[in-house]
Protein backbone atom coordinates (compact mmCIF):
# COMPACT_ATOMS: atom_id res chain seq x y z
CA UNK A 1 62.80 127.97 62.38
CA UNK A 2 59.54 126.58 61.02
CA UNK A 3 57.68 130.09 62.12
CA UNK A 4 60.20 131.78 60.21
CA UNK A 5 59.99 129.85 57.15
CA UNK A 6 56.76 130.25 57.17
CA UNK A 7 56.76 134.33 57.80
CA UNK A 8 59.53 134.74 54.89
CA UNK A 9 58.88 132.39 52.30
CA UNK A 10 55.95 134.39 50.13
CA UNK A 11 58.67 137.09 49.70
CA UNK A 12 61.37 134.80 49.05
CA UNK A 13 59.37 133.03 46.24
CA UNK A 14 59.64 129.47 47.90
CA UNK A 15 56.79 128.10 46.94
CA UNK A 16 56.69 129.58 43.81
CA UNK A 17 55.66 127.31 40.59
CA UNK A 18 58.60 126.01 39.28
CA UNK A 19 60.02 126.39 35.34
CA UNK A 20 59.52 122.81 33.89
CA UNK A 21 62.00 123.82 30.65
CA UNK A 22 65.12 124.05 33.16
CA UNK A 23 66.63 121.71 34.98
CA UNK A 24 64.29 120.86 38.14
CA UNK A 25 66.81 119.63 40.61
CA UNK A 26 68.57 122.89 40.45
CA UNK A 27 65.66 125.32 40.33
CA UNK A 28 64.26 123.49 43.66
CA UNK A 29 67.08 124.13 45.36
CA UNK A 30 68.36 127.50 44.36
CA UNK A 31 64.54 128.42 45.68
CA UNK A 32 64.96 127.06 48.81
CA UNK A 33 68.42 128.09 49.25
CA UNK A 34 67.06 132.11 49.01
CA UNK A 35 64.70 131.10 51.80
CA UNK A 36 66.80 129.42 53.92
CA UNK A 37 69.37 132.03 53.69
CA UNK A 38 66.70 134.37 54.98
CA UNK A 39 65.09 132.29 57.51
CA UNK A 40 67.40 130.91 59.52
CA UNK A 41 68.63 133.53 60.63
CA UNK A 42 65.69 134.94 61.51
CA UNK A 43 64.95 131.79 63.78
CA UNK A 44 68.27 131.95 65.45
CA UNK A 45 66.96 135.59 66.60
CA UNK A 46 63.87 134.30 67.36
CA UNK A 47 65.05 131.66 69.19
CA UNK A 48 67.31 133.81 71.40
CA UNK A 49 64.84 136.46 71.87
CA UNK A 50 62.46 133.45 73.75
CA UNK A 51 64.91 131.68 75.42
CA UNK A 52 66.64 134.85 76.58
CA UNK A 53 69.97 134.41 75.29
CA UNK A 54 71.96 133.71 72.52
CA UNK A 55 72.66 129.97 70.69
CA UNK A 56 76.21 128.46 71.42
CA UNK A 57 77.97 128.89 67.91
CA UNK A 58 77.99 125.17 67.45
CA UNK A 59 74.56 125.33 67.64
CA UNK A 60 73.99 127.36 64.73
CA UNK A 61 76.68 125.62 62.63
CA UNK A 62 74.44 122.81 63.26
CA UNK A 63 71.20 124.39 62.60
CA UNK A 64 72.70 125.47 59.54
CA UNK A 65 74.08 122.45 57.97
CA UNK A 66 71.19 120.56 59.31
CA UNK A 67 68.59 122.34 58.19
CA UNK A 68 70.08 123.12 54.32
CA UNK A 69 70.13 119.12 53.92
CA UNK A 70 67.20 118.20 55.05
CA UNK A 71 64.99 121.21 53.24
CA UNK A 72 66.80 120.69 49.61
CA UNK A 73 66.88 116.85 49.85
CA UNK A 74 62.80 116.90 50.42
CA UNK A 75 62.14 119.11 48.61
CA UNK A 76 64.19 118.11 45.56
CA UNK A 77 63.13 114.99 45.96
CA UNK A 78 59.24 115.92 46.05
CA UNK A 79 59.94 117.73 42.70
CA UNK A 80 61.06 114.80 40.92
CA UNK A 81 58.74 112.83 42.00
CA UNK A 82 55.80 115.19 41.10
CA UNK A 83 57.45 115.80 37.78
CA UNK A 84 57.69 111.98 37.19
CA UNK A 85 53.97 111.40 38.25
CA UNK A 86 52.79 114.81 36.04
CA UNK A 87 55.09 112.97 33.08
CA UNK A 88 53.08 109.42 33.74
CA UNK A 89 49.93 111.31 33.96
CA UNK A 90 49.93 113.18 30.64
C-alpha cells in the first residue's frame, strides 16, 4: 500500500498545500480520501501480483476500513495541529 501511495499521490494532489479560508478538517480528508480511493486498489493488485494470488475478500474489507481511519485521523489530526502552532506562531 505504502509504494502505492507513494506512486499516486503527486497526481492525486495529496500533499498538496491546503486552503486555510475553508474548513481544514474537511479539506484534509477529502484530499486523502481521492488518494486512497486510488491507491488502494492499486496495492491490492500489487499485492496479488507478488504473492501470486489474489487477497481473501475479508482481507480487503479490512485493508479498506483500516487503512481510511488511520490515514484521515493522522493526517487530520497533523493539520490541526500545524494550523494551531502556525496560529501561535504569527
Amino acid at each position: 500500500f505504502l509504494t502505492a501511495w507513494l506512486a499516486s499521490s503527486p497526481f492525486t494532489g495529496v500533499y498538496s498545500p491546503d486552503d486555510r479560508n475553508s474548513n481544514i478538517v474537511a479539506s484534509t480528508a477529502l484530499k486523502i480520501g481521492k488518494g486512497w480511493i486510488v491507491a488502494i486498489p492499486i496495492g491490492i493488485v500489487g499485492r496479488g501480483i507478488i504473492k501470486g494470488y489474489v487477497p481473501p475478500v475479508p482481507f480487503m474489507i479490512v485493508t479498506l476500513i483500516s487503512t481510511l481511519v488511520i490515514l484521515v485521523g493522522v493526517r487530520v489530526l497533523f493539520s490541526v495541529l500545524e494550523d494551531f502552532f502556525v496560529e501561535l506562531v504569527n
